[in-house]
Protein backbone atom coordinates (compact mmCIF):
# COMPACT_ATOMS: atom_id res chain seq x y z
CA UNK A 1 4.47 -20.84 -27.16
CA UNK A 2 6.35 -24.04 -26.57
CA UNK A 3 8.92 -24.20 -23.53
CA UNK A 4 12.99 -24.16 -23.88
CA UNK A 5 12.67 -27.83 -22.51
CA UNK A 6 10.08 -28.81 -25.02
CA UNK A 7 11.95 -27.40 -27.62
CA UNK A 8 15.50 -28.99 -26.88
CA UNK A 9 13.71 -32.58 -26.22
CA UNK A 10 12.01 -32.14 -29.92
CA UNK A 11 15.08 -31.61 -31.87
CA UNK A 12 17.36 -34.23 -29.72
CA UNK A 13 14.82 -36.87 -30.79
CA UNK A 14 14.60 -35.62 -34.46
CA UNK A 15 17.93 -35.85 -34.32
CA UNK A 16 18.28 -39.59 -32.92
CA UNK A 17 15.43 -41.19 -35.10
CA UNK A 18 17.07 -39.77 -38.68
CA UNK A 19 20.49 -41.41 -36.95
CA UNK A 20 18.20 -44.51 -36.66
CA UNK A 21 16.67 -44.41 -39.90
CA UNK A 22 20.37 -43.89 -41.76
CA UNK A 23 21.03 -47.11 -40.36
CA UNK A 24 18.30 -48.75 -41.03
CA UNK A 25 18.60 -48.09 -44.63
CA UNK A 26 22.60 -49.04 -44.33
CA UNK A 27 21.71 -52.71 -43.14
CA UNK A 28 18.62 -52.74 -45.86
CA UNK A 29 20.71 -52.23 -48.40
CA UNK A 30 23.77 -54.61 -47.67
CA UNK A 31 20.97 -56.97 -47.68
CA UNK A 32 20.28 -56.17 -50.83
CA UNK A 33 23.44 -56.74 -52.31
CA UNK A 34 24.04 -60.13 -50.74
CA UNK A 35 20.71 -61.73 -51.75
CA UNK A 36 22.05 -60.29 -55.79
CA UNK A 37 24.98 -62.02 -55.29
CA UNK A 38 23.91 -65.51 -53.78
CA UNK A 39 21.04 -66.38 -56.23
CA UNK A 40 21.68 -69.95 -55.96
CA UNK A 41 18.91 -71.86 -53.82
CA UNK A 42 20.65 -73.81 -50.78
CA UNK A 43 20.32 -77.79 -50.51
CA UNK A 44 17.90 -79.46 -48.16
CA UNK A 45 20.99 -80.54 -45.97
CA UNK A 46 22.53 -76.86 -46.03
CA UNK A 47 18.85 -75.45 -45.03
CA UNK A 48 18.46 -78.03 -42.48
CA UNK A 49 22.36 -76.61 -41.06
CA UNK A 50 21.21 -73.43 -41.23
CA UNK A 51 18.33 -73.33 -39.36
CA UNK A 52 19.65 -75.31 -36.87
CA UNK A 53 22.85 -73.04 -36.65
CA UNK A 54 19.98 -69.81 -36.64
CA UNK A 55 18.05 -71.66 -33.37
CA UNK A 56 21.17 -72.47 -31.76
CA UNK A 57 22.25 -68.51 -32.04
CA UNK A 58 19.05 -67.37 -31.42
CA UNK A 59 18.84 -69.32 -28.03
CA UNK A 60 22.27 -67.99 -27.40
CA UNK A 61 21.54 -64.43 -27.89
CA UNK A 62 18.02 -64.90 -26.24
CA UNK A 63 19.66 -66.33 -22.92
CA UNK A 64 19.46 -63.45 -19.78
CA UNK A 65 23.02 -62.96 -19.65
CA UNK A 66 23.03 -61.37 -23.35
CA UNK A 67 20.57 -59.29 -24.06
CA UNK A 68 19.94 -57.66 -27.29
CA UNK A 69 21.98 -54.78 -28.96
CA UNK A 70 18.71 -53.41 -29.87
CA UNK A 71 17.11 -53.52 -27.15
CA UNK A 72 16.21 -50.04 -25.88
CA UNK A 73 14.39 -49.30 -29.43
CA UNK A 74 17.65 -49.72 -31.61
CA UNK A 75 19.87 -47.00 -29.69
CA UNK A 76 23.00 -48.23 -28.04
CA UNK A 77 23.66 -46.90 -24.18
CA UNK A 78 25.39 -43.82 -25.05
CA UNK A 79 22.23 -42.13 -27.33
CA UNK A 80 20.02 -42.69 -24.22
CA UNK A 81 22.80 -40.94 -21.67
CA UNK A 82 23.23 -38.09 -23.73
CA UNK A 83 19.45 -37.77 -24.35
CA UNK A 84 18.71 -37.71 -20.38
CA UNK A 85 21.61 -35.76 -19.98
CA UNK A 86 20.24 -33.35 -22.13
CA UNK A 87 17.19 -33.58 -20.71
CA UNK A 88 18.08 -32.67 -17.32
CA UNK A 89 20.16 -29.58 -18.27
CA UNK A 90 17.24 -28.28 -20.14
CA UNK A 91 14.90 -28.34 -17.14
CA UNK A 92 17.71 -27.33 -14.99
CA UNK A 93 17.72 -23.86 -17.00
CA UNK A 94 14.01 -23.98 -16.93
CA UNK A 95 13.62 -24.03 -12.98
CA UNK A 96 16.50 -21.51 -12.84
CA UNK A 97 14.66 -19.24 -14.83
CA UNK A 98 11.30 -20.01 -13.61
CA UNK A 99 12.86 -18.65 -9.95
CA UNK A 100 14.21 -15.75 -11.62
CA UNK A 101 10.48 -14.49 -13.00
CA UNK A 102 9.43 -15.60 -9.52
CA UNK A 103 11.75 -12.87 -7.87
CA UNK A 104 11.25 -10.24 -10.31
CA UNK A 105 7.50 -10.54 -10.05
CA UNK A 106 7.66 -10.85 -6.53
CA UNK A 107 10.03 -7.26 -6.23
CA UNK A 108 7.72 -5.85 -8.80
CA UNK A 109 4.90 -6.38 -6.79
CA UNK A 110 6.61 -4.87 -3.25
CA UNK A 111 7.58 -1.77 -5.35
CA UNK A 112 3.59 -1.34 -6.48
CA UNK A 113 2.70 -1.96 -3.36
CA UNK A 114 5.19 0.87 -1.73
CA UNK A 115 3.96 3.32 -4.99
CA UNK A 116 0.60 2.49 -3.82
CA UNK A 117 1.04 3.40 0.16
CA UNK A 118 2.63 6.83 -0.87
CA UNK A 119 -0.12 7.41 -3.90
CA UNK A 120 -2.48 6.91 -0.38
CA UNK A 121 -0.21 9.85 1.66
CA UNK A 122 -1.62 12.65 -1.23
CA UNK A 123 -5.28 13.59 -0.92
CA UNK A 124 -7.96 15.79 -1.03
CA UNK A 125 -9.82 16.96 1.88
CA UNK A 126 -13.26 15.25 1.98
CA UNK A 127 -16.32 17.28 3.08
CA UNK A 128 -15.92 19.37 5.66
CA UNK A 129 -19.06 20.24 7.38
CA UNK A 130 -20.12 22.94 9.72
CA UNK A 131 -23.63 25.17 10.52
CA UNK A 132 -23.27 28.39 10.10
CA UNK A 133 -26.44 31.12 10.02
CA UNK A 134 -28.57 31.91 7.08
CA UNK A 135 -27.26 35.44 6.92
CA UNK A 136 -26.29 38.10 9.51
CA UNK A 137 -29.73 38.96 10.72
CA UNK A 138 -31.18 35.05 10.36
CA UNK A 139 -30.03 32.96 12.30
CA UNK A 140 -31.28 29.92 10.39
CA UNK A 141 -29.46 27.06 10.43
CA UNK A 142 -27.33 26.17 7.28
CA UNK A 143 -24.75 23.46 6.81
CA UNK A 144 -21.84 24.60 4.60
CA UNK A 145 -18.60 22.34 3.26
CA UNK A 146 -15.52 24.75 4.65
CA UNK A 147 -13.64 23.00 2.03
CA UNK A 148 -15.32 24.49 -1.03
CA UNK A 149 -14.44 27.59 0.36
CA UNK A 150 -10.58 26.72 0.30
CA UNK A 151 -8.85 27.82 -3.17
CA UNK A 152 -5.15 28.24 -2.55
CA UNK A 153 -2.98 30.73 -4.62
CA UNK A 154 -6.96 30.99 -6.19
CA UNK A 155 -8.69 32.05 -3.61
CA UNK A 156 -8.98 35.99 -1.79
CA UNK A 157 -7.83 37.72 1.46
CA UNK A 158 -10.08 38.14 3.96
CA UNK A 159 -12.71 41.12 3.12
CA UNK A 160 -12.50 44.51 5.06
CA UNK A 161 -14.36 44.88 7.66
CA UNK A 162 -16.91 47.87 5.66
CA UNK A 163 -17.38 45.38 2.32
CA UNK A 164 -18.26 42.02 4.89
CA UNK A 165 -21.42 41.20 3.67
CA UNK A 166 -23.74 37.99 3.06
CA UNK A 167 -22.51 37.91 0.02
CA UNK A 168 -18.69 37.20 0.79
CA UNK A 169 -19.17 35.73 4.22
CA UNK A 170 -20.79 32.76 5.67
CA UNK A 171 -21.74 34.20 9.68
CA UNK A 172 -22.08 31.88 12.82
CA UNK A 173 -25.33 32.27 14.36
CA UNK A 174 -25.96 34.86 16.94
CA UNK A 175 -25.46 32.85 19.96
CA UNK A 176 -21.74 32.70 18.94
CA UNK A 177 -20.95 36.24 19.65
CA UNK A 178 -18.02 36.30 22.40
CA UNK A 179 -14.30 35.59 21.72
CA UNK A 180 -13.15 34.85 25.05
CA UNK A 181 -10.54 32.22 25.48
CA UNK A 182 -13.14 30.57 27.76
CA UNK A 183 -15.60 30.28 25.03
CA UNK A 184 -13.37 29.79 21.84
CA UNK A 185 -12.15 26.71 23.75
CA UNK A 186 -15.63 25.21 24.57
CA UNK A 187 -17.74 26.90 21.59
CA UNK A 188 -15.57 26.93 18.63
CA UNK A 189 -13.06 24.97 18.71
CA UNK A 190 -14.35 21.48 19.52
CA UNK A 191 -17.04 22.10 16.46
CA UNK A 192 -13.81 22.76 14.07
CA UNK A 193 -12.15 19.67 15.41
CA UNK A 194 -15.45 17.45 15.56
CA UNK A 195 -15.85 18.31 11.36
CA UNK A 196 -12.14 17.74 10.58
CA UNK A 197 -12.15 14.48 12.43
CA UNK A 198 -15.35 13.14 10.37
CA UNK A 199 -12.76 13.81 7.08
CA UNK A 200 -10.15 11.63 8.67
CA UNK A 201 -7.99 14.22 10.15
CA UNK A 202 -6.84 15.92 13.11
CA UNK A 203 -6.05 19.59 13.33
CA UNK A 204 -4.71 22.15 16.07
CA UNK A 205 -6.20 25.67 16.53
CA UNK A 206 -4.43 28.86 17.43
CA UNK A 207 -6.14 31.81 17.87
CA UNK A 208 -3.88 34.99 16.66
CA UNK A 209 -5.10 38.80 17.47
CA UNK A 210 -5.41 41.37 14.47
CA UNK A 211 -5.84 44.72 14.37
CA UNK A 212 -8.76 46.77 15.51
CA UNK A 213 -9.26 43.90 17.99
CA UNK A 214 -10.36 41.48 15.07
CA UNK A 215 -8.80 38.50 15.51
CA UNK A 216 -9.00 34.40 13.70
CA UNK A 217 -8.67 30.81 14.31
CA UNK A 218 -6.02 29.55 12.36
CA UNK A 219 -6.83 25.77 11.82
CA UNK A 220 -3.50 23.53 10.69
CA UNK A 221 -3.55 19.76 10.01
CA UNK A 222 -1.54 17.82 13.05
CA UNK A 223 0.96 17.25 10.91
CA UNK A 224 1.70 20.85 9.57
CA UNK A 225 4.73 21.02 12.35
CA UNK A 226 7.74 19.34 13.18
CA UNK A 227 7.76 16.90 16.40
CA UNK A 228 9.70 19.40 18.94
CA UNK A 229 11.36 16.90 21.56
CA UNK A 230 12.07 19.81 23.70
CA UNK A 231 8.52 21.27 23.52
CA UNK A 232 7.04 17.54 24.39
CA UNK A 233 8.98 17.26 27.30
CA UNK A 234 8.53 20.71 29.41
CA UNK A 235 4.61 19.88 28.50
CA UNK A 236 4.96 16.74 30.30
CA UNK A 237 6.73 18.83 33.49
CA UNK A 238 3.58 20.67 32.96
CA UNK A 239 0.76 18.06 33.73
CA UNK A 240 0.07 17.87 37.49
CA UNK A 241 0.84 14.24 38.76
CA UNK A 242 -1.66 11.99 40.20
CA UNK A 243 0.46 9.38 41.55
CA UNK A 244 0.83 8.93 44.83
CA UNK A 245 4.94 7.66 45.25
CA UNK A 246 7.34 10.40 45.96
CA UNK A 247 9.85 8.55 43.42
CA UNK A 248 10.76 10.79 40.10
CA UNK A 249 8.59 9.91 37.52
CA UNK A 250 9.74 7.73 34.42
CA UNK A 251 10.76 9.40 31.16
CA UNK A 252 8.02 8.83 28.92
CA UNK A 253 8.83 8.82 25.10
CA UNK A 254 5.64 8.89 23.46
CA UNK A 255 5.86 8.37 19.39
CA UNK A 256 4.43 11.54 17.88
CA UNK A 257 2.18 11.95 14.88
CA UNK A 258 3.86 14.61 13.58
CA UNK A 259 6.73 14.76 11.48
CA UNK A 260 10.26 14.66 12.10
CA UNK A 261 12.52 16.34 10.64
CA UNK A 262 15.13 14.30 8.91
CA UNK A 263 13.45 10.91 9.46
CA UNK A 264 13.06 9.15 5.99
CA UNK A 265 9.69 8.69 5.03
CA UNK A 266 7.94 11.16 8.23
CA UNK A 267 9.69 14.36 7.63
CA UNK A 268 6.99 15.75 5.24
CA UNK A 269 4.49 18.84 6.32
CA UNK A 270 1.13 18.44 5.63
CA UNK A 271 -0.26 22.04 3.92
CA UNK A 272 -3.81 21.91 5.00
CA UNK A 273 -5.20 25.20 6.68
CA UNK A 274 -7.54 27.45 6.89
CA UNK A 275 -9.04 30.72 8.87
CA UNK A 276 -12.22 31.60 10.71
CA UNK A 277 -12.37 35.12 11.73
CA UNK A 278 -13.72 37.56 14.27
CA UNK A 279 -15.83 40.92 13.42
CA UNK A 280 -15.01 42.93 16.28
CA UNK A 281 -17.74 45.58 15.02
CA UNK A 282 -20.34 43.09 15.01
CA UNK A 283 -19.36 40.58 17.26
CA UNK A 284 -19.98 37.67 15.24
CA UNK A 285 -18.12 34.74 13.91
CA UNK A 286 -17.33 33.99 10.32
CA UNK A 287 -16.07 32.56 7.18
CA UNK A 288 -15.17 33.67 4.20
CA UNK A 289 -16.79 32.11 1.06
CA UNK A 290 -13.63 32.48 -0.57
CA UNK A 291 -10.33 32.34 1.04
CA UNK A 292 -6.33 31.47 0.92
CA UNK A 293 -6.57 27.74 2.91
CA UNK A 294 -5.43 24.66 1.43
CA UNK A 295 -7.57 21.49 1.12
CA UNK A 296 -4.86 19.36 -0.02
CA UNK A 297 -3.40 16.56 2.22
CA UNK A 298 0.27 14.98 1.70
CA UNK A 299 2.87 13.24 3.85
CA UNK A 300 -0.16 11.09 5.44
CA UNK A 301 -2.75 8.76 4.82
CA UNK A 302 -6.35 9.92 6.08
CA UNK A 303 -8.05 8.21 8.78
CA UNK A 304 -10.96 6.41 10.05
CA UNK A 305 -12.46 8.90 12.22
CA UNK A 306 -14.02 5.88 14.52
CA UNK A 307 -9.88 5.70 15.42
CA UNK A 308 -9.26 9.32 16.32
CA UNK A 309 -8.99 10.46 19.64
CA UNK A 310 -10.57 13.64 20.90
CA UNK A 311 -9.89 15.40 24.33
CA UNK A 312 -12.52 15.29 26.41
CA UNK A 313 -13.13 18.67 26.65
CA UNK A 314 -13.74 18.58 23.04
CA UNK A 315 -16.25 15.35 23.19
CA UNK A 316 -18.63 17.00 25.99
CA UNK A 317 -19.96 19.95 28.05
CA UNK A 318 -17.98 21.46 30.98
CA UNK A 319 -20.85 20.16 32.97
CA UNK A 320 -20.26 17.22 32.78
CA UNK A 321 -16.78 17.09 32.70
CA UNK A 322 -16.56 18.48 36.14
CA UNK A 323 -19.46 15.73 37.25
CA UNK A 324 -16.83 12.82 35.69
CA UNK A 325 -13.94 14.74 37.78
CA UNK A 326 -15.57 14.35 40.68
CA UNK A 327 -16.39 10.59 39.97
CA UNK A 328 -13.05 9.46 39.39
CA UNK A 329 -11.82 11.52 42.51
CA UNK A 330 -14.26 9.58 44.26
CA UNK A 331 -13.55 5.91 42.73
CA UNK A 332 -17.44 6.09 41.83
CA UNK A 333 -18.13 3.85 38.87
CA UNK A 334 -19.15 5.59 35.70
CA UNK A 335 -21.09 2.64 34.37
C-alpha cells in the first residue's frame, strides 16, 4: 500500500495543477473575448509599432534582473513553499513513526526472547541410563532408562518386601550386594550421578534407613533445595586448610546453583527425584519398574554435560585417588 508521504505529495499536486489549469482556461478565454471584439486588421505602420513595442518588452522582461512570473512551471513562490513545506512535515511524521515500529518491534522481540529463556527452564528429563541385572538370579547385563520408570501421582509405592519380584523390580547385579556407607559412596552413587550428568543435570544423594533394616537412595536434582548461607559456611570451617600462612583465611562467597529463596527469577525448586532401594533379605540393590519420582525439570535450563563438574571421587577409583594424593603432596607432575 502506498506511504502517508506518498499519499499527501499526490493530492498537494492534484491540487496545484487543477489551480493551474483554472487559470489557464481564465487567460484563454479573455483572449477570446478580445480577439471578438477587435476584428479589425491593424495597418502596416501599427504592426510595424507593435512588434517593435513586443521586442522591446520582450528584451525587457528577458534581461537577468527580471525573470519570468512563470518561471518555476507557472506557480508563483508561495505554491512551491507550501508544497515543500508540506512535504517535509509528511516525512517528518513518517520517520517519527518509522522509529516508533522500530521500538515496538525491537521490545517485542526482547519479550520473545525472555518467553523463550523461561519456555527453556521447563523440561523433561532425557534418558536416563543405568545397568542393572537380567533378573535376580542372572546377573546379565541390561541397560534400563530410570526415567521410564518415573510416573508421578501415576506411578506405585515401593512393593513389599514378600511380592518383590522380576516382575516389579529391576535388581543390580550380584556384585552390588553391601550397603555400607563405604561402598554406597564409591559403588552407587557415582553411577547415579555419572547417568544424571549425561541428561544435563546434577543431583545429590541421601541415603535414609527404613524399617527392617531396608533402607534407599533418595536422588534430588541440585536444585530441589534452597541455598542455606549458614550451611555453606560451617562446611567451609569444615575443609582442612592447605595453606601454609597462619593469617585467618578470606571469606569466600561462592555463587550457588541452587535457589534462593526470595531472589526474583532463582527462587524456584526443581521437582525431579527418585528412589533406589535396599532388600535387606536379599541383599541386593534395586529399582522399581514403577514408582512415585518425578522426571520433570523447572526453574532451570539443562546442561551440557561436557560443562558439569564431578568430584573426583565420583570420576575414578579410590586407587587412584590416593596415588594422585600422594603426587600432589609430593609436587610430582601428573602429566
Amino acid at each position: 500500500p502506498p506511504s502517508t508521504t506518498t499519499t499527501v505529495t499526490c493530492v498537494v499536486i492534484n491540487s496545484y495543477v487543477l489551480l493551474f489549469q483554472c487559470r489557464m482556461a481564465a487567460k484563454d478565454t479573455e483572449a477570446t473575448q478580445t480577439m471578438a471584439v477587435d476584428n479589425t486588421e491593424p495597418t502596416i505602420g501599427a504592426r510595424n509599432q507593435n512588434d517593435t513595442g513586443t521586442a522591446t518588452a520582450r528584451n525587457i522582461n528577458m534581461g537577468p534582473a527580471n525573470p519570468p512570473p512563470a518561471a518555476r512551471g507557472g506557480f508563483d513562490g508561495n505554491v512551491y513553499e507550501v508544497l515543500e513545506q508540506t512535504l517535509s512535515q509528511s516525512e517528518g511524521q513518517s520517520a517519527r513513526r518509522s522509529a516508533g515500529d522500530d521500538s515496538k518491534s525491537y521490545e517485542q522481540s526482547l519479550q520473545n526472547l525472555i518467553l523463550l529463556q523461561e519456555d527453556l527452564k521447563n523440561w523433561t528429563c532425557p534418558p536416563i541410563l543405568i545397568n542393572v541385572a537380567e533378573s535376580l538370579t542372572s546377573d546379565v547385563i541390561l541397560q534400563i532408562d530410570i526415567a521410564e520408570t518415573l510416573l508421578g501421582s501415576g506411578g506405585q509405592n515401593v512393593p513389599q518386601p514378600e511380592k518383590r519380584d522380576n516382575d516389579n523390580c529391576y535388581w543390580f547385579a550380584e556384585i552390588f550386594s553391601k550397603n555400607t556407607t563405604e561402598f554406597r559412596e564409591a559403588e552407587i552413587v557415582p553411577e547415579i550421578k555419572a547417568a544424571c550428568r549425561a541428561g544435563g543435570f546434577t543431583v545429590n544423594c541421601k541415603y535414609r534407613q527404613m524399617e527392617n533394616e531396608n533402607g534407599c537412595i533418595e536422588v534430588k536434582c541440585c536444585r530441589a533445595t534452597f541455598h542455606s548461607e549458614e550451611k555453606n559456611l560451617a562446611h567451609n570451617r569444615k575443609q582442612k586448610r592447605t595453606a601454609k600462612s597462619n593469617k585467618a583465611p578470606k571469606a569466600i562467597k561462592k555463587k550457588s546453583t541452587k535457589p534462593v529463596k526470595g531472589e526474583d527469577g532463582n527462587d524456584m525448586r526443581c521437582p525431579f527425584h527418585f528412589k533406589i532401594y535396599w532388600d535387606e533379605k536379599r541383599s541386593r540393590w534395586f529399582l522399581p519398574k514403577i514408582q512415585r519420582g518425578n522426571r520433570g525439570h523447572c526453574g532451570h535450563p539443562p546442561i551440557d554435560p561436557a560443562d558439569i563438574k564431578l568430584e573426583t571421587k565420583n570420576c575414578i577409583p579410590p586407587s587412584e585417588e590416593e596415588i594422585a594424593k600422594d603426587a600432589m603432596q609430593s609436587h610430582i607432575s601428573t602429566a
